[in-house]
N, C-alpha and C. Protein backbone atom coordinates (compact mmCIF):
# COMPACT_ATOMS: atom_id res chain seq x y z
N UNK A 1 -15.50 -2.52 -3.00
CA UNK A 1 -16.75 -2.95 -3.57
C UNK A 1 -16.51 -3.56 -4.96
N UNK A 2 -15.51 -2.79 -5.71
CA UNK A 2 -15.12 -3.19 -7.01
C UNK A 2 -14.70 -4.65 -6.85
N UNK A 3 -13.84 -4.99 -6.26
CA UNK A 3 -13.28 -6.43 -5.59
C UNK A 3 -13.92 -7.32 -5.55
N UNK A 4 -15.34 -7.24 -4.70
CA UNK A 4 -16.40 -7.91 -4.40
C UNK A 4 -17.31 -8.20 -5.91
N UNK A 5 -17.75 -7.50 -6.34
CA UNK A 5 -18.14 -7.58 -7.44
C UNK A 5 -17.58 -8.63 -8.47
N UNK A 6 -15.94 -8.29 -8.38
CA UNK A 6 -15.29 -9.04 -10.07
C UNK A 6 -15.31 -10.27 -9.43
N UNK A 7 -15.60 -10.51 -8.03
CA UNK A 7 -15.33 -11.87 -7.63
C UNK A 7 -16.55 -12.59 -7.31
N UNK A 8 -17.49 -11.70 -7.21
CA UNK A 8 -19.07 -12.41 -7.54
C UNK A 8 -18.65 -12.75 -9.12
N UNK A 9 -18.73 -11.66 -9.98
CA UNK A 9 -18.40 -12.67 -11.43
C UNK A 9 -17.84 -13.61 -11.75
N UNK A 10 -16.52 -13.70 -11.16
CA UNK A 10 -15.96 -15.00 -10.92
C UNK A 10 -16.46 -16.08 -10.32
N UNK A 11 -17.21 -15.66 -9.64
CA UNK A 11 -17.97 -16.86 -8.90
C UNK A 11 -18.84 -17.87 -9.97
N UNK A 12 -19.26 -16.95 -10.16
CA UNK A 12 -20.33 -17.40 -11.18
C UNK A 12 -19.84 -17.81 -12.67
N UNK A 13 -18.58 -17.57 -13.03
CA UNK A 13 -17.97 -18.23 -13.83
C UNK A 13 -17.15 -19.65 -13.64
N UNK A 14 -17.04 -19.53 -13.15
CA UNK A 14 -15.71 -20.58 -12.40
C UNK A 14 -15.85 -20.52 -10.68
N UNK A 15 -16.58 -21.47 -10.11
CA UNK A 15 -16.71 -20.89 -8.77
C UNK A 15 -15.10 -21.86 -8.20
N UNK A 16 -14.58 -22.92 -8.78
CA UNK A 16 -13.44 -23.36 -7.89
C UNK A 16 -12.75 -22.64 -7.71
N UNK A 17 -12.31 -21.75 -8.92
CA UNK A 17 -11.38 -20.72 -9.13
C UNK A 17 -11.58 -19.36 -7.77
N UNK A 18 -13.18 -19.30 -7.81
CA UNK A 18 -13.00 -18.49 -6.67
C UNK A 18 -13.07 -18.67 -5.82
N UNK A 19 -13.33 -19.59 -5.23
CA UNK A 19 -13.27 -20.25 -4.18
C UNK A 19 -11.64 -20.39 -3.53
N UNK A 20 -10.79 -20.74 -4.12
CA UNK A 20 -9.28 -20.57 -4.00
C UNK A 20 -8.88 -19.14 -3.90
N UNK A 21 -9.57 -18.27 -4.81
CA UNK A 21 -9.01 -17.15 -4.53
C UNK A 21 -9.14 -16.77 -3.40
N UNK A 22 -10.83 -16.97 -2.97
CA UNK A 22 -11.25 -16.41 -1.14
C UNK A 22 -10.46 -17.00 0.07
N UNK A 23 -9.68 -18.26 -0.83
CA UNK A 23 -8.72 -18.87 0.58
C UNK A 23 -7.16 -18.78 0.34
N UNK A 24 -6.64 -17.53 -0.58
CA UNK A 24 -5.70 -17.46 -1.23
C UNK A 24 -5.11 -15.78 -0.52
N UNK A 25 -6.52 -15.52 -0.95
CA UNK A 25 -6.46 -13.61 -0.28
C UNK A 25 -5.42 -13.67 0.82
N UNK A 26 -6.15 -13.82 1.99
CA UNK A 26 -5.64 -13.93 3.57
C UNK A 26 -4.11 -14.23 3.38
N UNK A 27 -3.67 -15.28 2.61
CA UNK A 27 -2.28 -15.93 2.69
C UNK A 27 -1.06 -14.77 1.80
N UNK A 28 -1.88 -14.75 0.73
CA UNK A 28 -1.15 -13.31 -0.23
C UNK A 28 -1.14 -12.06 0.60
N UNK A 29 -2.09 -11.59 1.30
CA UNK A 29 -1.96 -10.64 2.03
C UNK A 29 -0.81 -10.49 3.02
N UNK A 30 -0.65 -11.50 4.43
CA UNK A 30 0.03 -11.97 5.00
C UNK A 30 1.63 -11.79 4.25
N UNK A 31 1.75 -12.67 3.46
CA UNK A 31 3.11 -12.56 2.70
C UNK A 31 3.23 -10.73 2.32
N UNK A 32 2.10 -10.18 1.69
CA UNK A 32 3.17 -8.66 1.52
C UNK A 32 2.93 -7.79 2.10
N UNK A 33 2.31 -7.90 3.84
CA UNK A 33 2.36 -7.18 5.02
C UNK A 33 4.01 -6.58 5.08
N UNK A 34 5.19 -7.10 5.24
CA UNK A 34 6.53 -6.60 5.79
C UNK A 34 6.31 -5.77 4.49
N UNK A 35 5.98 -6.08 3.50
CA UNK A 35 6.72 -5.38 2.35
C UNK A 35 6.12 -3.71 2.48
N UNK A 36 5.08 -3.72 3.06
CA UNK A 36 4.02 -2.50 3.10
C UNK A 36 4.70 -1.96 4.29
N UNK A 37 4.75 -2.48 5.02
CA UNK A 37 5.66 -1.82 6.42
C UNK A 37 7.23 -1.31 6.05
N UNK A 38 7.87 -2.31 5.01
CA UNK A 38 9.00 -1.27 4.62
C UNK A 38 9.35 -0.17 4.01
N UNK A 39 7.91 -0.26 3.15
CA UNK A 39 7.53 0.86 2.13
C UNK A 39 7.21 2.51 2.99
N UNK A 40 6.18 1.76 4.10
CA UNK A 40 5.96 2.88 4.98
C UNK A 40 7.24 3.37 5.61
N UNK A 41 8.01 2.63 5.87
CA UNK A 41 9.15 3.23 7.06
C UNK A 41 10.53 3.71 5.79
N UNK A 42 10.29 3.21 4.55
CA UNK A 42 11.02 4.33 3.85
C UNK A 42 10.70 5.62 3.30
N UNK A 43 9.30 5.43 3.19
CA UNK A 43 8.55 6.54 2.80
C UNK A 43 8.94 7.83 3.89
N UNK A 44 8.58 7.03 5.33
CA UNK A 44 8.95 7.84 6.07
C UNK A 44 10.39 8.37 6.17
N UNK A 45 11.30 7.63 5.70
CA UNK A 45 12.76 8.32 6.18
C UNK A 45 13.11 9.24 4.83
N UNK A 46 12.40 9.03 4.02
CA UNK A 46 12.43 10.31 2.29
C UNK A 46 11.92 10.88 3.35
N UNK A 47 10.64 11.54 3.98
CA UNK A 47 9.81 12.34 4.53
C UNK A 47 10.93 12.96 5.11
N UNK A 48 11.49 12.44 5.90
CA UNK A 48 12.33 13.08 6.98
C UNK A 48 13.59 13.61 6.28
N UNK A 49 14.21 13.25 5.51
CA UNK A 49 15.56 13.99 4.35
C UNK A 49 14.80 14.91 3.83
N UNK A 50 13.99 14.91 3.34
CA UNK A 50 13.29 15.87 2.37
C UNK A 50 13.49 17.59 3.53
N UNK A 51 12.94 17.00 4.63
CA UNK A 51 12.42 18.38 5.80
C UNK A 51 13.81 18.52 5.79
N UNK A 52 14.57 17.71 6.14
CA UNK A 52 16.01 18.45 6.42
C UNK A 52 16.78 19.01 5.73
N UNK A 53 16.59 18.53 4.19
CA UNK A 53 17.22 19.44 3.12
C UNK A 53 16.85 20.61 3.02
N UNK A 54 15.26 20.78 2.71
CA UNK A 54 14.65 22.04 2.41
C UNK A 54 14.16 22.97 3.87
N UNK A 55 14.94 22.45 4.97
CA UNK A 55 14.94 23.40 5.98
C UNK A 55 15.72 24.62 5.63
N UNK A 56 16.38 24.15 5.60
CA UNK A 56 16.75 26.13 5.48
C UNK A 56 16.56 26.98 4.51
N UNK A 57 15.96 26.55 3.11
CA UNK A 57 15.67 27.49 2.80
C UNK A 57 14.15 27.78 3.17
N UNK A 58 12.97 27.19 3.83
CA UNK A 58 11.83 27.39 4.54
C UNK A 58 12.52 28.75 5.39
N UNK A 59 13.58 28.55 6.33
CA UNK A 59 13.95 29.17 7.21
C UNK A 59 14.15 31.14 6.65
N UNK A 60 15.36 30.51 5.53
CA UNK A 60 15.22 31.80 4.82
C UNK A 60 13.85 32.31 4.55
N UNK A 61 12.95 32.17 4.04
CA UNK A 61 12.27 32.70 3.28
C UNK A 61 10.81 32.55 4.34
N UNK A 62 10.79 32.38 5.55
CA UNK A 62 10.08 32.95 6.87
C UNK A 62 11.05 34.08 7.29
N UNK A 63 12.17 34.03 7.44
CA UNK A 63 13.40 35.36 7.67
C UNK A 63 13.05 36.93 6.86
N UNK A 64 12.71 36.03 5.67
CA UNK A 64 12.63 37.35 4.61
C UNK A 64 11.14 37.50 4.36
């Protein structure tokens, strides 16, 4: 909503300017899609080292 807003202001300041931006979004987006997908799939493989390091001591300390 915040988004929408600064870009109604923009509108109304400079509408070429936003006008480019509204046909700029889609293309910027597009370009840092992989980057968000690599982020996720490293995020995920920390996720997964993390469980495997601190498995055993989880293990211990359900033991005890």
């Amino acid at each position: 909503m915040i988004k929408f807003l600064l870009w109604c202001i923009l509108l109304a300041l400079c509408w070429p300017l936003a006008l480019l931006a509204l046909i700029l979004y889609p293309v910027v987006w597009l370009l840092l899609l992989p980057f968000k997908l690599v982020g996720i799939a490293v995020g995920g493989a920390l996720a997964l080292l993390w469980a495997v390091v601190t498995l055993p001591l989880r293990m211990v300390r359900a033991i005890g």
